[in-house]
Structures are given as C-alpha cells and as structure tokens.
PDB file of N, CA and C in Angstrom:
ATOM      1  N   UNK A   1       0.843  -1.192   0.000  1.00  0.00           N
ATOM      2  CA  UNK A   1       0.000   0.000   0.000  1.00  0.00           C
ATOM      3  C   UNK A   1       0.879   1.243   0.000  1.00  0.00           C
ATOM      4  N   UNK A   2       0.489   2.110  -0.856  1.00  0.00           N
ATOM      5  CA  UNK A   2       1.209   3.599  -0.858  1.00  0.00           C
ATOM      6  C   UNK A   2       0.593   4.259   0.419  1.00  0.00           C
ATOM      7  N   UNK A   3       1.511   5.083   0.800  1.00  0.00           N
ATOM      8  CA  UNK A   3       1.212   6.149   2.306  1.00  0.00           C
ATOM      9  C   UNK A   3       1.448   7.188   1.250  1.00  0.00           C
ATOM     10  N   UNK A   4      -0.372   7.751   1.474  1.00  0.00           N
ATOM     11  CA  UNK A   4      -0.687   9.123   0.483  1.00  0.00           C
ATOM     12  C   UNK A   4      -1.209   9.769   1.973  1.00  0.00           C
ATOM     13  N   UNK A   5      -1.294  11.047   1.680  1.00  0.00           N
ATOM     14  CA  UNK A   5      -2.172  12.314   2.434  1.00  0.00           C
ATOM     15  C   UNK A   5      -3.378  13.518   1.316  1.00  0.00           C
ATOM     16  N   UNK A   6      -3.826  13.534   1.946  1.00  0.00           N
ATOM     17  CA  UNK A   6      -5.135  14.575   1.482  1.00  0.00           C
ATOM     18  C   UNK A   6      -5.256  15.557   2.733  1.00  0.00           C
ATOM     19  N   UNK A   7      -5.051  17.017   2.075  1.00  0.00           N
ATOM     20  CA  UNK A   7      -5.089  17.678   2.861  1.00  0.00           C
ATOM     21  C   UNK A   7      -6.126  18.543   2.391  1.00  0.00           C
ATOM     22  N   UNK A   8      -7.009  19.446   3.402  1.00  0.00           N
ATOM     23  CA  UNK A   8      -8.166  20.371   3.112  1.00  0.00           C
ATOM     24  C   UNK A   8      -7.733  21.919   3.438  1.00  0.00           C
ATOM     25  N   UNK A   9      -7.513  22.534   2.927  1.00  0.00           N
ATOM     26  CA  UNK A   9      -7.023  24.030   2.920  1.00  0.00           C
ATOM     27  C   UNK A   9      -8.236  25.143   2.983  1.00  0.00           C
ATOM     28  N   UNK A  10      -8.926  25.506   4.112  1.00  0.00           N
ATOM     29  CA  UNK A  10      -9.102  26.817   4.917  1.00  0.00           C
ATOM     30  C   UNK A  10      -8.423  28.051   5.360  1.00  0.00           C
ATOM     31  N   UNK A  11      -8.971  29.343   5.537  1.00  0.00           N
ATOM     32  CA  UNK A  11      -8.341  30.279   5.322  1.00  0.00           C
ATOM     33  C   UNK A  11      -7.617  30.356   7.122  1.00  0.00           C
ATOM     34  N   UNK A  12      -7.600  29.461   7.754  1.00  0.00           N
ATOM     35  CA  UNK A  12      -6.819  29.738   9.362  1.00  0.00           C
ATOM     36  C   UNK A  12      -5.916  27.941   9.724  1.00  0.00           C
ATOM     37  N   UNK A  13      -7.013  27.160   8.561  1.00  0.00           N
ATOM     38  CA  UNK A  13      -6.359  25.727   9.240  1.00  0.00           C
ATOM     39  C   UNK A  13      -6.300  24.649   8.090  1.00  0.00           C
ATOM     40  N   UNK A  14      -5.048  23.808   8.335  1.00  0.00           N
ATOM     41  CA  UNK A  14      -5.240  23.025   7.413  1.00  0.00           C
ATOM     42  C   UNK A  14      -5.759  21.745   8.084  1.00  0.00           C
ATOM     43  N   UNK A  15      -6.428  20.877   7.945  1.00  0.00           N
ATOM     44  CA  UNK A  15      -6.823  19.603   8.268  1.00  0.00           C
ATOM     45  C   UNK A  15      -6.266  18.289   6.700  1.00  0.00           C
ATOM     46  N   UNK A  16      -5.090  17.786   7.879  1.00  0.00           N
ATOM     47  CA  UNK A  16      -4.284  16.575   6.560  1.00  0.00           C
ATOM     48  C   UNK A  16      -4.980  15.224   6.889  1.00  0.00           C
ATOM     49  N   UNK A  17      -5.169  14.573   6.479  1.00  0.00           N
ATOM     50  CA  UNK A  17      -5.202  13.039   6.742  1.00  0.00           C
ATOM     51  C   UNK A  17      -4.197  12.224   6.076  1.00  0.00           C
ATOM     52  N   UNK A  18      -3.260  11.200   6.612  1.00  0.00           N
ATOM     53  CA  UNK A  18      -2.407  10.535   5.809  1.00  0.00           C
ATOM     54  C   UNK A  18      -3.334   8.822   6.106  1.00  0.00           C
ATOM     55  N   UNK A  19      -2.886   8.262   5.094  1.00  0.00           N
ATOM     56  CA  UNK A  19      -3.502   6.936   5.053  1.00  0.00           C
ATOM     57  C   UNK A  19      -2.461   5.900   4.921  1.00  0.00           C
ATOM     58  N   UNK A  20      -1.840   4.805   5.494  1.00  0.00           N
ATOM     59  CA  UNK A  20      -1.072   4.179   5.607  1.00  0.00           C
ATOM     60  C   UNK A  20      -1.857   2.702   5.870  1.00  0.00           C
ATOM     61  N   UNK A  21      -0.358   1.987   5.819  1.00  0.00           N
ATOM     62  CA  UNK A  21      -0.755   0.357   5.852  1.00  0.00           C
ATOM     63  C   UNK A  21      -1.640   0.324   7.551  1.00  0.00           C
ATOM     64  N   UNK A  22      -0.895   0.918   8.503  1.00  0.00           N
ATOM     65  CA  UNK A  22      -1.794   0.887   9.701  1.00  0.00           C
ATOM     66  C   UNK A  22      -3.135   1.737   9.824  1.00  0.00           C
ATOM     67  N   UNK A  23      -3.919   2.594   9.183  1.00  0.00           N
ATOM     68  CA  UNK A  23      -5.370   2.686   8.528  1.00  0.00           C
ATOM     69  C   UNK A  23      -4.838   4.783   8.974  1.00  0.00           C
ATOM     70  N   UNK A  24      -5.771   5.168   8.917  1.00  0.00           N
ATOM     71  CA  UNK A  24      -5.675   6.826   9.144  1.00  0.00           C
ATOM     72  C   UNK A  24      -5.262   7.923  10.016  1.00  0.00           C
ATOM     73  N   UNK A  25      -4.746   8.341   9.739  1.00  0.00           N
ATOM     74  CA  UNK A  25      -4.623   9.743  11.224  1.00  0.00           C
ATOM     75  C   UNK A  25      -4.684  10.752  10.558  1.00  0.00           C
ATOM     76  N   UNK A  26      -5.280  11.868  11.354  1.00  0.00           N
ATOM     77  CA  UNK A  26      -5.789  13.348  11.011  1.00  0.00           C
ATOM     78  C   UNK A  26      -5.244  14.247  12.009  1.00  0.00           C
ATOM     79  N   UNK A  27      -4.605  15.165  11.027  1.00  0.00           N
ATOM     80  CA  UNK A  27      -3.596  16.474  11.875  1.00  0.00           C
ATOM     81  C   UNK A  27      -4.733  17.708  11.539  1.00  0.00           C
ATOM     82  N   UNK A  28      -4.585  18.735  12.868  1.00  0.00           N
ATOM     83  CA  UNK A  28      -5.238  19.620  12.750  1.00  0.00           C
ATOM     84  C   UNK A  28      -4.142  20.941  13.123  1.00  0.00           C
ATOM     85  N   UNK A  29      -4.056  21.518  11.478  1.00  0.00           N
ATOM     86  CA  UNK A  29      -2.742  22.694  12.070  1.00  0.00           C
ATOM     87  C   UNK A  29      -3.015  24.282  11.101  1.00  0.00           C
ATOM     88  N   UNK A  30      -2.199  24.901  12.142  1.00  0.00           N
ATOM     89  CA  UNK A  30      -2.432  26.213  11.310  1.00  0.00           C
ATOM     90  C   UNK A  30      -2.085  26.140  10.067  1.00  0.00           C
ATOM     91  N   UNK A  31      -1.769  27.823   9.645  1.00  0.00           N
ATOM     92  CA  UNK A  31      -1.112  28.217   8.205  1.00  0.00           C
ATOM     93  C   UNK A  31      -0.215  28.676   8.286  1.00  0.00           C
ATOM     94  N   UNK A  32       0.987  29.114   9.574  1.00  0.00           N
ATOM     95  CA  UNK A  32       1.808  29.923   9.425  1.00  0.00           C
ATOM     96  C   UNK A  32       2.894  29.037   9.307  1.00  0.00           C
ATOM     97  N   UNK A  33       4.266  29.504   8.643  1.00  0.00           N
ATOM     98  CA  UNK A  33       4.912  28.695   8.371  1.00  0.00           C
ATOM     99  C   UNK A  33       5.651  28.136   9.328  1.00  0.00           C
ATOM    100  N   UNK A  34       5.558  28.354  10.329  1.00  0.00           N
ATOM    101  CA  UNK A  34       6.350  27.077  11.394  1.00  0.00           C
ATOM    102  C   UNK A  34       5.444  26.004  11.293  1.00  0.00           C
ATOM    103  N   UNK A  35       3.907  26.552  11.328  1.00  0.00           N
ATOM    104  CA  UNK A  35       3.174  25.129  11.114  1.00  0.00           C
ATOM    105  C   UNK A  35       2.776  24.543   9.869  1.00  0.00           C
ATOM    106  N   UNK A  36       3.448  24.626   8.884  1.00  0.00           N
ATOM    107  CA  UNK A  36       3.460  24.286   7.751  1.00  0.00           C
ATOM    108  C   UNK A  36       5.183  23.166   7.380  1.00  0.00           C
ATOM    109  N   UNK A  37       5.944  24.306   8.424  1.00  0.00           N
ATOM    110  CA  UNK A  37       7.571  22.698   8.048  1.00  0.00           C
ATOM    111  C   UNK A  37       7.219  22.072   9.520  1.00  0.00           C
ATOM    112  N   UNK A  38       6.469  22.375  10.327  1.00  0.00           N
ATOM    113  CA  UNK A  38       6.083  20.985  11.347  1.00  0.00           C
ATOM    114  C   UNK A  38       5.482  20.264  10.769  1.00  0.00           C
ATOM    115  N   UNK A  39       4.093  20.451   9.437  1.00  0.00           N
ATOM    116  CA  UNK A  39       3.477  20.093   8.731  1.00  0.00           C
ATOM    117  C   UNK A  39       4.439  18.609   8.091  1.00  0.00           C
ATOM    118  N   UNK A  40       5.124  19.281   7.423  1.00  0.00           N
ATOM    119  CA  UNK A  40       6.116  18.829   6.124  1.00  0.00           C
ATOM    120  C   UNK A  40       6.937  17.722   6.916  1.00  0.00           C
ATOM    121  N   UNK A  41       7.197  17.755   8.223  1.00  0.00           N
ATOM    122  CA  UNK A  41       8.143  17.129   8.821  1.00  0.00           C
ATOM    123  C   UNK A  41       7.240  15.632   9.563  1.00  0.00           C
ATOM    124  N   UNK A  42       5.768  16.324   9.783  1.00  0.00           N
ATOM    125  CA  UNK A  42       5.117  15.121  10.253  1.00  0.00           C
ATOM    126  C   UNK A  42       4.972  13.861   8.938  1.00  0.00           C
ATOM    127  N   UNK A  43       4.584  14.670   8.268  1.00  0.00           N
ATOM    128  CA  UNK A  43       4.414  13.593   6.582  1.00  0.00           C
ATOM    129  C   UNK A  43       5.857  13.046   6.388  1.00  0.00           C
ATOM    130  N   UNK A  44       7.141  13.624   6.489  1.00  0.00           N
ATOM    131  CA  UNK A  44       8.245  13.176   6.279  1.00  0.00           C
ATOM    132  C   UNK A  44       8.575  11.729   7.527  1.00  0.00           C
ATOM    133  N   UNK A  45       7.755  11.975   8.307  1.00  0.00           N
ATOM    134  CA  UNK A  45       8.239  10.801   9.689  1.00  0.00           C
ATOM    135  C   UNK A  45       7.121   9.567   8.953  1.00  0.00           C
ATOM    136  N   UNK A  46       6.005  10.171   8.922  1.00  0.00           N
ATOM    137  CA  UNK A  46       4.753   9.005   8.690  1.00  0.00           C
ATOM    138  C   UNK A  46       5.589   8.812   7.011  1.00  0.00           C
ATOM    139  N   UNK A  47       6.396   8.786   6.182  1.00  0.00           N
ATOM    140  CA  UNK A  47       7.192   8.514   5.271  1.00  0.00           C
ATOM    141  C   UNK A  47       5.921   8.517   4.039  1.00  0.00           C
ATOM    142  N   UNK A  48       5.486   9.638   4.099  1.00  0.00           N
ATOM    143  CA  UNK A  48       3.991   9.821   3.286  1.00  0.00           C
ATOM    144  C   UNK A  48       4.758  11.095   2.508  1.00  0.00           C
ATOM    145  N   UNK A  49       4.773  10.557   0.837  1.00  0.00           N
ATOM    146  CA  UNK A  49       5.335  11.249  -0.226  1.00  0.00           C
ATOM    147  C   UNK A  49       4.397  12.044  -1.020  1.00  0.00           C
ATOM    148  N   UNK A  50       3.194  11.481  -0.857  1.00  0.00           N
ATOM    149  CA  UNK A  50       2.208  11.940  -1.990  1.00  0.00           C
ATOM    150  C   UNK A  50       0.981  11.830  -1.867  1.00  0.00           C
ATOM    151  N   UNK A  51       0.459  12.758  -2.045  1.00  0.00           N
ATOM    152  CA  UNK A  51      -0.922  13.653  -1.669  1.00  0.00           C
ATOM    153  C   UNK A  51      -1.678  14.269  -2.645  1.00  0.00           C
ATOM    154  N   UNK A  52      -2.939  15.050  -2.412  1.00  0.00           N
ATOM    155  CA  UNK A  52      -3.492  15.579  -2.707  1.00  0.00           C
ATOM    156  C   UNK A  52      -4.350  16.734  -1.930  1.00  0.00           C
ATOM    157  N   UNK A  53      -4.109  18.213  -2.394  1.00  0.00           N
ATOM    158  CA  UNK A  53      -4.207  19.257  -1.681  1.00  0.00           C
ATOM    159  C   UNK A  53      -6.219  20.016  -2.370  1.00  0.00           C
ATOM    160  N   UNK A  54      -7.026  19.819  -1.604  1.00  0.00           N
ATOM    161  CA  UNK A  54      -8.133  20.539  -1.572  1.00  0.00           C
ATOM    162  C   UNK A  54      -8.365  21.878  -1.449  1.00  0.00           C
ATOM    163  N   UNK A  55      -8.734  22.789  -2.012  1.00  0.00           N
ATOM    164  CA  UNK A  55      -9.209  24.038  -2.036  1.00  0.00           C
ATOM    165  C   UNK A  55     -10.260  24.750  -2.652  1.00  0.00           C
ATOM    166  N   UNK A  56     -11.569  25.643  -2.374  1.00  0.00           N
ATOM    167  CA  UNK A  56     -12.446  26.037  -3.060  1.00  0.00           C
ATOM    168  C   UNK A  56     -11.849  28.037  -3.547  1.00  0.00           C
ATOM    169  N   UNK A  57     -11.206  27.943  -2.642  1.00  0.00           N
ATOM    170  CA  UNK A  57     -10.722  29.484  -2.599  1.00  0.00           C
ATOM    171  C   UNK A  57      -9.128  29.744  -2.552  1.00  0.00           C
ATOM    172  N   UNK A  58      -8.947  31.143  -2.538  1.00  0.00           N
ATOM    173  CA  UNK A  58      -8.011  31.628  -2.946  1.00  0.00           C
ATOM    174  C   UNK A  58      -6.831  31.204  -1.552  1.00  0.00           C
ATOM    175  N   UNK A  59      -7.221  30.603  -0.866  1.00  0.00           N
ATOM    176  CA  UNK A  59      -6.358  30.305   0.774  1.00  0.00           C
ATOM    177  C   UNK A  59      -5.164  28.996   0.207  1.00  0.00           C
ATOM    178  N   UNK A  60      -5.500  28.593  -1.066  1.00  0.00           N
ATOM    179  CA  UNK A  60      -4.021  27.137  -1.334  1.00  0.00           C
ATOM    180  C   UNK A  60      -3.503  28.013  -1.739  1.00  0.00           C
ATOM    181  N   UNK A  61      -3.014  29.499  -2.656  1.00  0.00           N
ATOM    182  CA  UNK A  61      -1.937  30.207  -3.083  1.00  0.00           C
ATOM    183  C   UNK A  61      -0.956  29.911  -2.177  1.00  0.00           C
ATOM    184  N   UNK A  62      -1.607  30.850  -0.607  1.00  0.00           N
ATOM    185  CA  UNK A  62      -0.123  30.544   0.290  1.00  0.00           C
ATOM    186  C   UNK A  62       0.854  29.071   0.438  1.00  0.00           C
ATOM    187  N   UNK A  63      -0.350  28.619   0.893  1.00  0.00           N
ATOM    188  CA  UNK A  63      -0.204  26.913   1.191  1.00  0.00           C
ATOM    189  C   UNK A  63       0.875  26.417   0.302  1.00  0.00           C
ATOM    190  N   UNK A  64       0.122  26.336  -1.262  1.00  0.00           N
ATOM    191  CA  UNK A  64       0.765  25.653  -2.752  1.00  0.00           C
ATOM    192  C   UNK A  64       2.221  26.223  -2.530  1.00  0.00           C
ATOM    193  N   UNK A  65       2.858  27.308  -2.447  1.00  0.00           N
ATOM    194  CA  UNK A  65       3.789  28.035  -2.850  1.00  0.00           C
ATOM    195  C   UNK A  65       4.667  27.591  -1.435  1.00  0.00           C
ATOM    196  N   UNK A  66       4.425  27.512  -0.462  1.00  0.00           N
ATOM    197  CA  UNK A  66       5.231  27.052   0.301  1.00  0.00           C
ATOM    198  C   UNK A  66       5.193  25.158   0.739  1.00  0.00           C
ATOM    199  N   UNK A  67       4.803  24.405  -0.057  1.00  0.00           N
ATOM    200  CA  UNK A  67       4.786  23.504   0.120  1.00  0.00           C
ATOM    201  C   UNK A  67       5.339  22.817  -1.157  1.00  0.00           C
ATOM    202  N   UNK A  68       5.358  23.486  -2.225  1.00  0.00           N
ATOM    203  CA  UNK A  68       5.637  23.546  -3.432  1.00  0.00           C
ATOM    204  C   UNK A  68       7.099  23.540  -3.224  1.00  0.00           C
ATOM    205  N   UNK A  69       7.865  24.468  -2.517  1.00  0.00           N
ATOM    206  CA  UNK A  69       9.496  24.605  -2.462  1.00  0.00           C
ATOM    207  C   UNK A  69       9.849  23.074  -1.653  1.00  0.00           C
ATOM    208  N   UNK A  70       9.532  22.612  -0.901  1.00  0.00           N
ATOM    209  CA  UNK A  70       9.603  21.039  -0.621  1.00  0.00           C
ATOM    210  C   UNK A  70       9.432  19.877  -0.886  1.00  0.00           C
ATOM    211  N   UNK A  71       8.690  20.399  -2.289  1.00  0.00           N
ATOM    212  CA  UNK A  71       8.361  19.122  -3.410  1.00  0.00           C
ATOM    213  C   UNK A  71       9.108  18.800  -4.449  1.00  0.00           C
ATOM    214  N   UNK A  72       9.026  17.474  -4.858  1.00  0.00           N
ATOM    215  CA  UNK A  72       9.775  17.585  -6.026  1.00  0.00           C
ATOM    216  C   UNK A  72       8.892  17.840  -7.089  1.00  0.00           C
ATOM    217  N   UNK A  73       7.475  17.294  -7.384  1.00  0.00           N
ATOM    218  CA  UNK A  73       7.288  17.835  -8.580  1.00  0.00           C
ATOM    219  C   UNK A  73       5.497  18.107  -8.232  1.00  0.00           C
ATOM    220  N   UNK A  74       5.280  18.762  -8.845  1.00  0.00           N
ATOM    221  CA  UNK A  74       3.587  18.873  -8.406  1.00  0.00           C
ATOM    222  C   UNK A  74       2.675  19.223  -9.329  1.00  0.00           C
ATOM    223  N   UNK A  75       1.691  18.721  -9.431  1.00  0.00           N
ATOM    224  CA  UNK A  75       0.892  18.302 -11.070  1.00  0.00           C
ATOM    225  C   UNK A  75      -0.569  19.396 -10.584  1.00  0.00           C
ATOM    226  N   UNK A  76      -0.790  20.125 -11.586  1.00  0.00           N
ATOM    227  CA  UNK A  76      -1.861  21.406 -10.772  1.00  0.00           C
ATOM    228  C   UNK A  76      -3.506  20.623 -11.852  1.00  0.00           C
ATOM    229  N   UNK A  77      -4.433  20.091 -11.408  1.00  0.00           N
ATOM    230  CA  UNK A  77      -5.908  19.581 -11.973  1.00  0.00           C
ATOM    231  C   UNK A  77      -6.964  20.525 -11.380  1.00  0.00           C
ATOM    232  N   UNK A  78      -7.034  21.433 -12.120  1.00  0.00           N
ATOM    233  CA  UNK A  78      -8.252  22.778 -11.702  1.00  0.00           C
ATOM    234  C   UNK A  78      -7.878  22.900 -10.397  1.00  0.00           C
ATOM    235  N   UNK A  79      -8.549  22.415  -9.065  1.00  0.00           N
ATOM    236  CA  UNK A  79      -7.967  23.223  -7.599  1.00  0.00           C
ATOM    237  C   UNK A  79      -7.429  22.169  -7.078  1.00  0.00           C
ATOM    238  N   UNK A  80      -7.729  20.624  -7.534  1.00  0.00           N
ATOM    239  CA  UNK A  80      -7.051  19.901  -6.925  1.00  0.00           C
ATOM    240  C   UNK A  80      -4.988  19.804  -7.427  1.00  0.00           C
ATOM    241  N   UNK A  81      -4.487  19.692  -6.435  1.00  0.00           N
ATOM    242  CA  UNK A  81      -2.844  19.371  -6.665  1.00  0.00           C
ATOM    243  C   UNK A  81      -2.506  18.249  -6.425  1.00  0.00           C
ATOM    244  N   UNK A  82      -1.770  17.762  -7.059  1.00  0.00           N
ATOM    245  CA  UNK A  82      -1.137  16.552  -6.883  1.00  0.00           C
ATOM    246  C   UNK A  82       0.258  16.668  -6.288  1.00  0.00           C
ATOM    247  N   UNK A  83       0.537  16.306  -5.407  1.00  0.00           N
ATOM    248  CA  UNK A  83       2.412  16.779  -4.676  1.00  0.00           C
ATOM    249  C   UNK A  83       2.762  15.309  -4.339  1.00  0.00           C
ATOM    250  N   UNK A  84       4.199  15.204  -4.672  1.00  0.00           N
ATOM    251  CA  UNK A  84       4.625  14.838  -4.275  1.00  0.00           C
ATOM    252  C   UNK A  84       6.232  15.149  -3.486  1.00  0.00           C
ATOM    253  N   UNK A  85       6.316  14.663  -2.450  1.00  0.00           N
ATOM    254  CA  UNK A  85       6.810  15.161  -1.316  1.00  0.00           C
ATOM    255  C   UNK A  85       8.824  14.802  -1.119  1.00  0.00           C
ATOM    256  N   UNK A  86       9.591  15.895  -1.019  1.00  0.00           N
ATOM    257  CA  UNK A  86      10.699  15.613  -1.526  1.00  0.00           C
ATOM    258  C   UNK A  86      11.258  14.676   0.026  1.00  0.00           C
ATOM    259  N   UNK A  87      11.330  13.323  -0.568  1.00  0.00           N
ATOM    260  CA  UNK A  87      12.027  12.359   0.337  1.00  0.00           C
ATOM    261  C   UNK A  87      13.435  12.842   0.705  1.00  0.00           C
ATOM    262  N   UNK A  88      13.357  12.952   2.204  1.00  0.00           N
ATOM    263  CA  UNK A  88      14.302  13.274   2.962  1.00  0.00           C
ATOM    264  C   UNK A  88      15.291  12.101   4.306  1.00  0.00           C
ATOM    265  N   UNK A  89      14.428  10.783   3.556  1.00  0.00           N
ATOM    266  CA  UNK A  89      14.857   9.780   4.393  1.00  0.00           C
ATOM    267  C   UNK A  89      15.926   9.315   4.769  1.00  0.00           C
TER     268      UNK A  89
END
C-alpha cells in the first residue's frame, strides 16, 4: 500500500489526513509557516510522499507556494494538486 495524504485548505487551518498500511490519522494545524515545516516534517516521519491538496478558494496560493518549495514535482488539476513530497529519508 502507498502512504498518500489529502489535505483540506481553509483560510486559518489546514486539516491533513495521511492513510497508511496501519489505517488513518488526522492532523489539525495552522497556516503559518512554522506550522506548515512541522506540517512537512510530520508527513516526512509518517514517510507519506504523496498527496493531494483541496481548495475552493483563494487560501491554497499561500499553502501551494510554500509547500511547493519542498516538493519535487507537483501536477496542478483545476484546484485539486497533486504533490509529491521531496524524500528526505
């Protein structure tokens, strides 16, 4: 099984879920960027590379652009993103 995450992007919080061989967990974190490379660093431990980022509004610009510099490559489908996550293992 691949360890993917789906994250939901609000204008104060992000809510991630990663899905792994041991079944789900859900992080509930801000937007500022300390909590965005605590973000990056929790997905880097749960060894979860690749995701998909939710947004209806203009609140993934910030998000995309700083999560984007930690990716290796990231595929943009109308609001959904596809990231994948630069392995640091």
């Amino acid at each position: 099984m691949n360890r993917v995450f789906g994250m939901d992007v609000h204008r104060d919080l992000l809510v991630t879920t990663v899905k792994t061989e041991d079944g789900e967990e859900t992080r509930y974190s801000g937007v500022s960027m300390e909590d965005l490379n605590s973000l990056m660093d929790w997905l880097r431990q749960k060894r979860c590379h690749k995701g998909a980022i939710e947004s209806s509004g203009v609140y993934l610009v910030p998000i995309y652009t700083s999560i984007n510099r930690q990716c290796v490559s990231c595929d943009s489908n109308k609001r959904n993103l596809i990231l994948e996550i630069w392995r640091t293992l």
